[in-house]
N, C-alpha and C. Protein backbone atom coordinates (compact mmCIF):
# COMPACT_ATOMS: atom_id res chain seq x y z
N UNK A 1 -4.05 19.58 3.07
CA UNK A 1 -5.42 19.58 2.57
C UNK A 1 -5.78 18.19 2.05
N UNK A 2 -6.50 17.74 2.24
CA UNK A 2 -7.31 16.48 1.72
C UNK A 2 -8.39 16.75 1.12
N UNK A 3 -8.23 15.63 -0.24
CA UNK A 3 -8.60 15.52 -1.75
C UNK A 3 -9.79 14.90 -1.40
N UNK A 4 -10.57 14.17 -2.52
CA UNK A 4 -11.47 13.69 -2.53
C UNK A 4 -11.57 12.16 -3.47
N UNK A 5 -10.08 11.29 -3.34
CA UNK A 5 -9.89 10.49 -3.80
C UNK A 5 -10.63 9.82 -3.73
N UNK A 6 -10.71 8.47 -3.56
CA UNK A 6 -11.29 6.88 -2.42
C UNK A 6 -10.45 6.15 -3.52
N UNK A 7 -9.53 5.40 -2.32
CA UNK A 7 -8.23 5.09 -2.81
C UNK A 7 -9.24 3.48 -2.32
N UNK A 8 -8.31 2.24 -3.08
CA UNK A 8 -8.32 0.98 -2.74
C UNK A 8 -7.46 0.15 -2.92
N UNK A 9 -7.51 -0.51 -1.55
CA UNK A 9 -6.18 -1.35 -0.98
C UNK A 9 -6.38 -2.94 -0.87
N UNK A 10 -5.71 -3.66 -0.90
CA UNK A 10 -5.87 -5.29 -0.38
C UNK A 10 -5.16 -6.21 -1.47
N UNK A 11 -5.43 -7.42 -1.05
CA UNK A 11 -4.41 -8.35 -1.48
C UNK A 11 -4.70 -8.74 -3.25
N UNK A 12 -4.06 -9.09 -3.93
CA UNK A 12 -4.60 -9.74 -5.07
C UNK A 12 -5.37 -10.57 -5.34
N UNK A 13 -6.27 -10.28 -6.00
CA UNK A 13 -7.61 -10.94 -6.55
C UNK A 13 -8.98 -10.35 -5.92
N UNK A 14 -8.72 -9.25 -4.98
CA UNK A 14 -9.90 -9.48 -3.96
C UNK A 14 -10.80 -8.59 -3.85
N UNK A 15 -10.36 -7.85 -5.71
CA UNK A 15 -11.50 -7.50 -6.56
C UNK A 15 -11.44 -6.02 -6.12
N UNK A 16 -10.47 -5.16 -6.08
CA UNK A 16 -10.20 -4.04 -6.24
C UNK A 16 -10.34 -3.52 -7.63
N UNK A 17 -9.86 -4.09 -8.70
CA UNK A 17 -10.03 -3.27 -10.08
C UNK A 17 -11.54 -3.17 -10.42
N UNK A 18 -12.19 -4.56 -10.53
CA UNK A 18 -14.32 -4.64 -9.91
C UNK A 18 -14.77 -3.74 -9.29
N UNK A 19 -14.42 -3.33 -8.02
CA UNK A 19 -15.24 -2.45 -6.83
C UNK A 19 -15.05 -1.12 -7.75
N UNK A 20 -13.81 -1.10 -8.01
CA UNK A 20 -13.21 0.57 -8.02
C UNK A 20 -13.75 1.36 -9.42
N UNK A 21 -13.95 0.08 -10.64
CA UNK A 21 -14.61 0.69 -11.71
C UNK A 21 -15.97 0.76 -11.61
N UNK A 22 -16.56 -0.09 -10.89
CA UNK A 22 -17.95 0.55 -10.75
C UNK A 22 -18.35 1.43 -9.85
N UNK A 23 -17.42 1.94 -8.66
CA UNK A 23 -17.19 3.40 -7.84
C UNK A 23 -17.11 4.10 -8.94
N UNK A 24 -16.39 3.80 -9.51
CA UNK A 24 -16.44 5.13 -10.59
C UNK A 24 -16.70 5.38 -11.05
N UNK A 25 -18.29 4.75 -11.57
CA UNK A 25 -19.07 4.51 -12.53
C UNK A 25 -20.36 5.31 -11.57
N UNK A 26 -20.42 5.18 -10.34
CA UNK A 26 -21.42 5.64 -9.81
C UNK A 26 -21.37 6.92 -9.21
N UNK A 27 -20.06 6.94 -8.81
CA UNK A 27 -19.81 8.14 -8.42
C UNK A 27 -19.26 9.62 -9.04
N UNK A 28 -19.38 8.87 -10.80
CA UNK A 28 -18.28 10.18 -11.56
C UNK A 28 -17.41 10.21 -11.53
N UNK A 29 -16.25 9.73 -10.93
CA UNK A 29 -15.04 10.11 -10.53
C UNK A 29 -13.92 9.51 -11.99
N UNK A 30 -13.60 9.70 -12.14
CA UNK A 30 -11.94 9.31 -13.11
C UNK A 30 -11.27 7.71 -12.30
N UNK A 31 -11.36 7.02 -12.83
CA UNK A 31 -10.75 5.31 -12.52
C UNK A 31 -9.35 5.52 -12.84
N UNK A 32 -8.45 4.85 -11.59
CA UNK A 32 -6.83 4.94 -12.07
C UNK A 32 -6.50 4.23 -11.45
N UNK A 33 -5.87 2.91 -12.16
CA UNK A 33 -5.84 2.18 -11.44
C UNK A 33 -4.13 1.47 -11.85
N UNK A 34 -3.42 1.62 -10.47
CA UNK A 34 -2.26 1.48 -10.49
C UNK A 34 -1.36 0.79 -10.82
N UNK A 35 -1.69 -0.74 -11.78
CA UNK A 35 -0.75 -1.27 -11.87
C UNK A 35 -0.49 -0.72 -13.60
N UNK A 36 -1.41 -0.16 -13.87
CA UNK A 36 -1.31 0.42 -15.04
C UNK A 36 -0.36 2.00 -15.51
N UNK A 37 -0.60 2.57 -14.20
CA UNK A 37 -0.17 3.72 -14.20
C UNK A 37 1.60 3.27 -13.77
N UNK A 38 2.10 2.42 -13.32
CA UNK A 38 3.40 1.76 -13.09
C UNK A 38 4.05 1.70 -14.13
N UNK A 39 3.82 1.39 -14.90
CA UNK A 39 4.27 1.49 -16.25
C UNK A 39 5.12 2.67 -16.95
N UNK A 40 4.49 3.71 -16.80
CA UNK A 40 4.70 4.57 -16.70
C UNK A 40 5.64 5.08 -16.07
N UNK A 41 5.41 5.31 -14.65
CA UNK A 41 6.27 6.14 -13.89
C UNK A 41 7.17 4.90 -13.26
N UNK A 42 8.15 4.14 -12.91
CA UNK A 42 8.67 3.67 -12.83
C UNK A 42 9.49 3.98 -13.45
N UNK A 43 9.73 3.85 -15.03
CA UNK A 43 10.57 4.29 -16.06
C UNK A 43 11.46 5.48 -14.96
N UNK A 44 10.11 6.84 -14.60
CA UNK A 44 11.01 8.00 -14.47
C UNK A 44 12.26 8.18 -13.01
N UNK A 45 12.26 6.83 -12.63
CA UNK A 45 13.16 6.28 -11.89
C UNK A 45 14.24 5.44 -11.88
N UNK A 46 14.40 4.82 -12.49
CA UNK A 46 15.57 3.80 -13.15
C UNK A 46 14.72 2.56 -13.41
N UNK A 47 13.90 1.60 -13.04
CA UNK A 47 13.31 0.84 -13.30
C UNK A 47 14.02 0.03 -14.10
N UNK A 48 14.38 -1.26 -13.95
CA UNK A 48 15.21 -2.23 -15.09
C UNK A 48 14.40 -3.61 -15.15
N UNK A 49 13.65 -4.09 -16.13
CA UNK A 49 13.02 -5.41 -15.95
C UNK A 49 13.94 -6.11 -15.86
N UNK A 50 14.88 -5.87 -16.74
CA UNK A 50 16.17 -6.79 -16.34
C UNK A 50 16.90 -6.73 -15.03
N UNK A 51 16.94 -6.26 -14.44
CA UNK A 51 17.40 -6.21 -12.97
C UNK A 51 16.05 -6.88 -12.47
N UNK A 52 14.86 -6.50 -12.33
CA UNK A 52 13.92 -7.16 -11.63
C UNK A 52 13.56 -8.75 -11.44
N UNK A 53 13.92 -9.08 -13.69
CA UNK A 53 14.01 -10.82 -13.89
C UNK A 53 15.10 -11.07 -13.27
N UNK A 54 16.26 -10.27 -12.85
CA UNK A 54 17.47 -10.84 -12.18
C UNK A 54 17.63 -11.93 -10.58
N UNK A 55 16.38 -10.38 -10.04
CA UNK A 55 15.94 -10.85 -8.51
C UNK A 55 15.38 -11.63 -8.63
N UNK A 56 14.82 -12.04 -9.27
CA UNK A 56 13.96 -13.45 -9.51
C UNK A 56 14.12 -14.67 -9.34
N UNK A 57 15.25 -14.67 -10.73
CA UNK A 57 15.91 -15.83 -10.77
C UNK A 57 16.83 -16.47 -9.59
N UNK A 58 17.09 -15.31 -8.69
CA UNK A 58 18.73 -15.26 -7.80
C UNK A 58 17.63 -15.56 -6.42
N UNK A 59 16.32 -14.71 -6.15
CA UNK A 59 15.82 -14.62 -4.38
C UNK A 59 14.39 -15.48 -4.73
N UNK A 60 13.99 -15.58 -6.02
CA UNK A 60 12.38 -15.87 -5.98
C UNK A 60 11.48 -14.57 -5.86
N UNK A 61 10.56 -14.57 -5.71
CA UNK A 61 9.36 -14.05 -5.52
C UNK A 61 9.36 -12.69 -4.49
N UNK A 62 10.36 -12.76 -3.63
CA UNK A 62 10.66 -12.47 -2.70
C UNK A 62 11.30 -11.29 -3.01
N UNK A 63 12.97 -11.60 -3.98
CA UNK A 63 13.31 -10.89 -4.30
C UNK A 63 12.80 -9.56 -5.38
N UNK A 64 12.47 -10.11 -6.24
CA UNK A 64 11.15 -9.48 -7.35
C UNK A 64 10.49 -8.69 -6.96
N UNK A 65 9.11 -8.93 -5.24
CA UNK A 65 8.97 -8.07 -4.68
C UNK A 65 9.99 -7.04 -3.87
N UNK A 66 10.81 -7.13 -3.55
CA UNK A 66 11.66 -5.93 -2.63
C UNK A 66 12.54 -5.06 -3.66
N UNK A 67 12.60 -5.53 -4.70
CA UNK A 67 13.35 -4.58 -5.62
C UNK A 67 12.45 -3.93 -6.17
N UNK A 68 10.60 -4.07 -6.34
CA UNK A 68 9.93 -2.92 -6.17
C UNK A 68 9.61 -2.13 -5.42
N UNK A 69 9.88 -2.45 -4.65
CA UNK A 69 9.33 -1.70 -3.54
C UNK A 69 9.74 -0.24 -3.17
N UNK A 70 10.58 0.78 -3.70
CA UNK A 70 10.45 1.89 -3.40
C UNK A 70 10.36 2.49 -5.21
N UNK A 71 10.04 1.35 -6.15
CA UNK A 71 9.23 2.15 -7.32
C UNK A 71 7.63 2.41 -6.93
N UNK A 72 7.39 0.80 -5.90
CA UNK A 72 6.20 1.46 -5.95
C UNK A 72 5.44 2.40 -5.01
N UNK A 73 6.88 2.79 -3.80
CA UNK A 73 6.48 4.22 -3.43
C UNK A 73 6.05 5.06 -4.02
N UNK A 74 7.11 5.37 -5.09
CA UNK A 74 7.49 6.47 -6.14
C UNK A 74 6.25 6.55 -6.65
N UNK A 75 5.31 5.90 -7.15
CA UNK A 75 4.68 5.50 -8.03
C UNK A 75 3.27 6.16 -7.24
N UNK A 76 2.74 5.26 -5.77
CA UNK A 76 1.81 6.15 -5.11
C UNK A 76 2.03 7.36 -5.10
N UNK A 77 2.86 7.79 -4.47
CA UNK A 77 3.22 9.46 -4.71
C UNK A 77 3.19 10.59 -5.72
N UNK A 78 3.33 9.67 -6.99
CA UNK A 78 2.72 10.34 -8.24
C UNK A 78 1.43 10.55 -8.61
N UNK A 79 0.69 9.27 -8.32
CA UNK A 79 -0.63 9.54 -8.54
C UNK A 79 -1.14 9.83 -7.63
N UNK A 80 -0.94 10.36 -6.37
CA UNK A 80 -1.49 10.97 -5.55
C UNK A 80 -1.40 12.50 -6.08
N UNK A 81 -0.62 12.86 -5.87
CA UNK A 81 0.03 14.11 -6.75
C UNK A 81 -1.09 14.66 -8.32
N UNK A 82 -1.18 13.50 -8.74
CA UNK A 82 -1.98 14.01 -10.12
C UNK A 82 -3.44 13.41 -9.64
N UNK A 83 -3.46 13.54 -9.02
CA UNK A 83 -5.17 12.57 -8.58
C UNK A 83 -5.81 13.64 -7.47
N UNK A 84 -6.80 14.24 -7.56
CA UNK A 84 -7.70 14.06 -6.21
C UNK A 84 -8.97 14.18 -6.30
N UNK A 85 -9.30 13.54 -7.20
CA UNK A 85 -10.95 13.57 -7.53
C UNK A 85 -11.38 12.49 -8.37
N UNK A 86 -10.56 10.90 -7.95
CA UNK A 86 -10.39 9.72 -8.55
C UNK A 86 -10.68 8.71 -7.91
N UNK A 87 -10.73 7.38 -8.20
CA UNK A 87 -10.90 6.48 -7.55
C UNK A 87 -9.70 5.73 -8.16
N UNK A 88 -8.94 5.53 -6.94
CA UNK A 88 -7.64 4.73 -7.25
C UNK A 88 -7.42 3.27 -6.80
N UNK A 89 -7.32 2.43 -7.68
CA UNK A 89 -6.78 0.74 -7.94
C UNK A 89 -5.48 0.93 -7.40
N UNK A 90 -4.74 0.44 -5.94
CA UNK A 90 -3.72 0.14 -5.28
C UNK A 90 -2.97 -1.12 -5.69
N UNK A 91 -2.36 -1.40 -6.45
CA UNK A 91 -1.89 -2.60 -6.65
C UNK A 91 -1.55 -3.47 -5.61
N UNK A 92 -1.55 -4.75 -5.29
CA UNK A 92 -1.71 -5.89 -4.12
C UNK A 92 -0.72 -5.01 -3.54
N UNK A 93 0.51 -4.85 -3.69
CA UNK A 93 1.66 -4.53 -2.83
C UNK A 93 2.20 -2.92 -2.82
N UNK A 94 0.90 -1.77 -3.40
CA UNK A 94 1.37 -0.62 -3.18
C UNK A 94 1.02 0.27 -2.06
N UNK A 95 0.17 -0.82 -1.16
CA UNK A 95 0.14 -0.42 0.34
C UNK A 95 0.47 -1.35 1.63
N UNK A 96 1.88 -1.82 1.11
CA UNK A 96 2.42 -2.87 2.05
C UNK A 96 4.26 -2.68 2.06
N UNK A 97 4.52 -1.76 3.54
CA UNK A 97 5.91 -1.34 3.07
C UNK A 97 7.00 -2.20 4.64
N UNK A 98 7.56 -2.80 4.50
CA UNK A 98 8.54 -3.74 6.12
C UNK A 98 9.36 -2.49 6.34
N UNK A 99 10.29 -1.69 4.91
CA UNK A 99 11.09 -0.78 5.91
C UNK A 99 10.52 0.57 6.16
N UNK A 100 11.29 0.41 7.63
CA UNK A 100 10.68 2.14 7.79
C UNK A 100 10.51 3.23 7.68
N UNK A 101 11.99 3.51 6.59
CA UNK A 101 11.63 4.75 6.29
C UNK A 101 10.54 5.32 5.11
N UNK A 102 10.22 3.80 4.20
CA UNK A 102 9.45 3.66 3.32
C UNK A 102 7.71 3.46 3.84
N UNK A 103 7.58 3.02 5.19
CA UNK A 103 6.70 2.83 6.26
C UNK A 103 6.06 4.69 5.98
N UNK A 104 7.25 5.20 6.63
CA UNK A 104 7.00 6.64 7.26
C UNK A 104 6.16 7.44 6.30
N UNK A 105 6.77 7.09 5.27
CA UNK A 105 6.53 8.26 3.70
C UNK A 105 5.11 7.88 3.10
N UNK A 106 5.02 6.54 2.99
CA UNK A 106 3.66 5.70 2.65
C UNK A 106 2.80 6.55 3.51
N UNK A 107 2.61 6.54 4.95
CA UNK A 107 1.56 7.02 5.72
C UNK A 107 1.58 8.41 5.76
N UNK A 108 2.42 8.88 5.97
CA UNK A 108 2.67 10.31 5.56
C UNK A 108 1.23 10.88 4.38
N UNK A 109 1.69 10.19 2.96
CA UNK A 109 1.07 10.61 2.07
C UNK A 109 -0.35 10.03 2.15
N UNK A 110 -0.79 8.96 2.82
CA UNK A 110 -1.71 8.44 3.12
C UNK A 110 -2.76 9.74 4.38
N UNK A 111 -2.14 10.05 5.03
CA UNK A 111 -2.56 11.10 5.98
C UNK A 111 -3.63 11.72 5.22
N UNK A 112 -2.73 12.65 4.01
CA UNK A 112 -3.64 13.26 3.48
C UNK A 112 -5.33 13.26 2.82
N UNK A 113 -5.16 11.17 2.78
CA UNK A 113 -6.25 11.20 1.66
C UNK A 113 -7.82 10.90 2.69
N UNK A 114 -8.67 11.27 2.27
CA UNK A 114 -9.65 11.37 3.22
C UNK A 114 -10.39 10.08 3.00
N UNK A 115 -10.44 9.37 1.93
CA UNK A 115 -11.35 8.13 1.73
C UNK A 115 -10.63 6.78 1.29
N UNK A 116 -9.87 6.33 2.25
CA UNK A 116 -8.92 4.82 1.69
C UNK A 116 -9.59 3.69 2.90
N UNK A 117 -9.76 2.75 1.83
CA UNK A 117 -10.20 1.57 2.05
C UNK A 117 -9.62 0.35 1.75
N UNK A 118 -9.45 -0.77 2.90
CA UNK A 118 -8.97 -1.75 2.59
C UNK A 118 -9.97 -2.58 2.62
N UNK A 119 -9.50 -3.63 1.24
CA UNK A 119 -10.27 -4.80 0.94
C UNK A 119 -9.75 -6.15 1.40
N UNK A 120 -10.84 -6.61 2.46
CA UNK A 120 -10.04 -7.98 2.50
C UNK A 120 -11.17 -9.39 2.73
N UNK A 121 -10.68 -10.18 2.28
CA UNK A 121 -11.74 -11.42 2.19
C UNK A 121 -12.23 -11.66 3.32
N UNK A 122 -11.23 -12.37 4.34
CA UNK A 122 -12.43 -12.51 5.78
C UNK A 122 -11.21 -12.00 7.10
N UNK A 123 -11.71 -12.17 8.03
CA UNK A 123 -10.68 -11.73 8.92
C UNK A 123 -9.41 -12.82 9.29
N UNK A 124 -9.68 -13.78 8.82
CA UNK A 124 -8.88 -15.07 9.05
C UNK A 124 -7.98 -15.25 8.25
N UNK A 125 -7.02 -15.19 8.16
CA UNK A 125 -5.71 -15.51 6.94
C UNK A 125 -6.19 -16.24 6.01
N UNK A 126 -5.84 -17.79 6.67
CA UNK A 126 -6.03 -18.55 5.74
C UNK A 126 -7.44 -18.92 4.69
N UNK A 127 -8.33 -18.72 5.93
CA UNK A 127 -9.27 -18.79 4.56
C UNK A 127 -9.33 -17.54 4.01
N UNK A 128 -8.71 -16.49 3.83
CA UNK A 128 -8.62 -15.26 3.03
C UNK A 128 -7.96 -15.86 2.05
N UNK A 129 -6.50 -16.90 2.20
CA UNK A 129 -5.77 -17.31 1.27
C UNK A 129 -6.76 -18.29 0.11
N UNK A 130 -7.09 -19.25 0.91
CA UNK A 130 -8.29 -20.13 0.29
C UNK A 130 -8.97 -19.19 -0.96
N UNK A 131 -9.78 -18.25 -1.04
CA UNK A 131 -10.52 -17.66 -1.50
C UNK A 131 -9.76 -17.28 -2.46
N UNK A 132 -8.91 -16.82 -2.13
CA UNK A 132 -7.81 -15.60 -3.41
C UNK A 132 -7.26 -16.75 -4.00
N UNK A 133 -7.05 -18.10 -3.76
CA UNK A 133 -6.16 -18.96 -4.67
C UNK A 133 -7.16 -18.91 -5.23
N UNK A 134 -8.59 -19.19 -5.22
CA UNK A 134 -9.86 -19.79 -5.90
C UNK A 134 -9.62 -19.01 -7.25
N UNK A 135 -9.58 -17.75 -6.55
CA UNK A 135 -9.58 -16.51 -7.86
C UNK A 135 -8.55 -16.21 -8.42
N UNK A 136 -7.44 -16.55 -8.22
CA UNK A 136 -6.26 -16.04 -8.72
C UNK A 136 -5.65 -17.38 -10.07
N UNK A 137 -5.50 -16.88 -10.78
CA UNK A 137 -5.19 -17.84 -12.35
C UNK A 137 -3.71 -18.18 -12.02
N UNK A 138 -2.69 -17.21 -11.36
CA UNK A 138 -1.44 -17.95 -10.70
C UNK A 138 -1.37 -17.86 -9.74
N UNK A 139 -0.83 -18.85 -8.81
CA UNK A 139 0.15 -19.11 -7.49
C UNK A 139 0.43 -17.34 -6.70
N UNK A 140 -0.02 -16.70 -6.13
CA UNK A 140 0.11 -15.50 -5.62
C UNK A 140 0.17 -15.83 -3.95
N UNK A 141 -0.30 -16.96 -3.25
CA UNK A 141 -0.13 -17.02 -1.97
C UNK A 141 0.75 -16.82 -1.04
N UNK A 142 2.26 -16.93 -1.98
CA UNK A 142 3.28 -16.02 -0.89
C UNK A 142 2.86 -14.76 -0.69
N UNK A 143 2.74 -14.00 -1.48
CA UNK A 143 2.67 -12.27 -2.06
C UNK A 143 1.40 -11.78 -0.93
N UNK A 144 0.38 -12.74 -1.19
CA UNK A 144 -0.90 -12.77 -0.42
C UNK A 144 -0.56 -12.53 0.67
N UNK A 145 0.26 -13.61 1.61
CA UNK A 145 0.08 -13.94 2.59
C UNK A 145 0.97 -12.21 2.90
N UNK A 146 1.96 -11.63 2.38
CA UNK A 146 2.48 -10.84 3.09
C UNK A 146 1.53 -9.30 3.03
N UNK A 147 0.86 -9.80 1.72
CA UNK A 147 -0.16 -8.72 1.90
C UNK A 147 -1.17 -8.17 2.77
N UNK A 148 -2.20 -9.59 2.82
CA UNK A 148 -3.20 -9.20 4.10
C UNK A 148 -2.61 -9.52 5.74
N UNK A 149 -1.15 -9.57 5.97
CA UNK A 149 -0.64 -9.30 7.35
C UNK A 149 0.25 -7.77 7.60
N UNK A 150 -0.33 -7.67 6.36
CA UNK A 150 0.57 -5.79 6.00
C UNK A 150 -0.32 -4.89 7.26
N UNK A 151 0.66 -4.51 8.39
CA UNK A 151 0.46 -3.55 8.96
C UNK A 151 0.03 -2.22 8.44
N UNK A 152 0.85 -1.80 7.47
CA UNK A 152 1.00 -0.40 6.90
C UNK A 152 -0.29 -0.16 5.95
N UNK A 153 -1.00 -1.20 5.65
CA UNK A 153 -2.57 -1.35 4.71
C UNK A 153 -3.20 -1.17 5.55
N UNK A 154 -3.17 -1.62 6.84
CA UNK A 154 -4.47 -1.78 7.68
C UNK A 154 -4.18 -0.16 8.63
N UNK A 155 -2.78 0.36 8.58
CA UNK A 155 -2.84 1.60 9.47
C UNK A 155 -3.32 2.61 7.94
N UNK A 156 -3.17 2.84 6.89
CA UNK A 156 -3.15 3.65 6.10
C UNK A 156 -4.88 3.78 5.83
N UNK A 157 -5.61 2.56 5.87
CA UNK A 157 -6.76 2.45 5.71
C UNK A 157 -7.97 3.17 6.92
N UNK A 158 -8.67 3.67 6.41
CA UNK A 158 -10.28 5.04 7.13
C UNK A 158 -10.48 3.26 7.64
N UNK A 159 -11.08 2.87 6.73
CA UNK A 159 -12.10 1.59 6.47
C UNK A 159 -11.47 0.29 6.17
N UNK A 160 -11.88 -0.90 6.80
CA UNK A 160 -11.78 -2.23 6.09
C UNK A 160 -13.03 -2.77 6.14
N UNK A 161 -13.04 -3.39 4.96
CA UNK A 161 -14.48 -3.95 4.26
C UNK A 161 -13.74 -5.51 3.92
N UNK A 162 -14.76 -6.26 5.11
CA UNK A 162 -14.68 -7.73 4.53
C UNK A 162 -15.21 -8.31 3.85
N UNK A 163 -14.80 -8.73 2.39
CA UNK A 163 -15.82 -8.99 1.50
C UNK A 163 -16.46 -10.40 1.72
N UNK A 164 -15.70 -11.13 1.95
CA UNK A 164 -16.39 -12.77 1.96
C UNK A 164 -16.78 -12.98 0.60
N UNK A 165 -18.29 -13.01 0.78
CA UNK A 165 -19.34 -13.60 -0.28
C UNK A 165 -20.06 -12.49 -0.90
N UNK A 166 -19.80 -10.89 -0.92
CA UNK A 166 -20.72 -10.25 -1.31
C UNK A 166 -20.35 -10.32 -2.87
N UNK A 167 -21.34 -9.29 -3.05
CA UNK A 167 -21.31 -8.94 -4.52
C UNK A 167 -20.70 -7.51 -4.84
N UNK A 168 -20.01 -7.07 -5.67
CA UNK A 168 -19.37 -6.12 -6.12
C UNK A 168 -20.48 -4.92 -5.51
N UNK A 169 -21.57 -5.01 -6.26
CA UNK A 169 -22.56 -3.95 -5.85
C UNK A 169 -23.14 -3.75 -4.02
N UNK A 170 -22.60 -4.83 -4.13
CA UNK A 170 -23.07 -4.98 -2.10
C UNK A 170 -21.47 -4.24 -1.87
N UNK A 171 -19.84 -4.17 -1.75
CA UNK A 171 -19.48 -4.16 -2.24
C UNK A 171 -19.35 -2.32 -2.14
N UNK A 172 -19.89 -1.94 -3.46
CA UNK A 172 -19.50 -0.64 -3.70
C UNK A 172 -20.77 0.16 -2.60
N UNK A 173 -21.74 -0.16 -2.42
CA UNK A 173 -22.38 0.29 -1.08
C UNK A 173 -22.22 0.81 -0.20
N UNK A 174 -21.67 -0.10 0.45
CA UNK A 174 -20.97 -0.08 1.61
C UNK A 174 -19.85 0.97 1.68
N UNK A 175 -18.98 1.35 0.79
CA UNK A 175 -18.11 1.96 0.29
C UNK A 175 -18.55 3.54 0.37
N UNK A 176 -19.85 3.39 -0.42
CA UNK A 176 -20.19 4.77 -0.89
C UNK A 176 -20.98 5.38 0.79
N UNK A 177 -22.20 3.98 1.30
CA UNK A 177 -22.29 4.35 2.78
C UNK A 177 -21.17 5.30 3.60
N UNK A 178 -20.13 4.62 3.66
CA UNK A 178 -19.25 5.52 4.61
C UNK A 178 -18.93 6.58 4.02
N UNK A 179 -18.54 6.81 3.14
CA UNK A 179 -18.42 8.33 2.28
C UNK A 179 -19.50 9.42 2.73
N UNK A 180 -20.71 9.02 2.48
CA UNK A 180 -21.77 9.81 2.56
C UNK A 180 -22.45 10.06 4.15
């Protein structure tokens, strides 16, 4: 059965927590937005910051990301689970999975949701990168770059919405257009 979420996906900075609180502002819905809700449920998995600052120090950036990466399965799957009448904040990398069996489960649960949208600056990498450094207060362009070439965002996603130059409200429009 499929909920009545409208989930949102894309790289960091590119104004998912913006779009999604004023979706939710227009549409009624309950705002949840995931890097917040991580916090949380992570814990109910083993989660170690200290293991995470470990990967850090030892792989870079690199490492840091892949040792989240099946919390932040865990993590979609929960709030999918407690969500279906929300508008959900995807954190940059909680719809971007390389292995497959983590591939499988992502879309799997993605199947279900009837309104997911990916956000992305333009269709061109690099000036997608351009833009998100503009906006981003740290260095995120590795993370970026593996984000908006994420297969598993762009198969999980109804919709992609290129934002470029709009405005949040141009933006949530468009958004609510395809819904309706």
């Amino acid at each position: 059965m499929r909920n009545n979420n409208i989930l949102l996906m894309g790289p960091i900075g590119v104004g998912k927590t913006s779009v999604g609180r004023e979706l939710a502002l227009r549409t009624g819905k309950k705002f949840v937005e995931m890097d917040e809700e991580k916090k949380r449920i992570y814990e109910q998995i083993g989660f170690s910051l200290q293991k995470c600052e470990e990967k850090y120090k030892k792989y870079g950036i690199i490492g840091w990301y892949q040792y989240q990466k099946p919390f932040e399965l865990y993590s979609v799957k929960i709030v999918l689970e407690e969500n279906d009448d929300a508008v959900v904040d995807f954190g940059g990398g909680h719809s971007v999975y390389d292995n497959e069996a983590q591939t499988r489960e992502f879309l799997g649960l993605m199947r279900l949701q009837k309104h997911s949208f990916l956000l992305m600056p333009y269709e061109d990498v690099e000036k997608s990168l351009e833009l998100l450094s503009k906006r981003n207060e740290k260095d995120d362009t590795e993370l970026n770059r593996i984000f908006i070439n994420s297969a598993t965002s762009r198969q999980a996603a109804k919709h992609i919405i290129y934002i470029g130059e709009k405005t949040i409200l141009e933006i949530v429009d468009e958004i609510l257009n395809y819904i309706n």
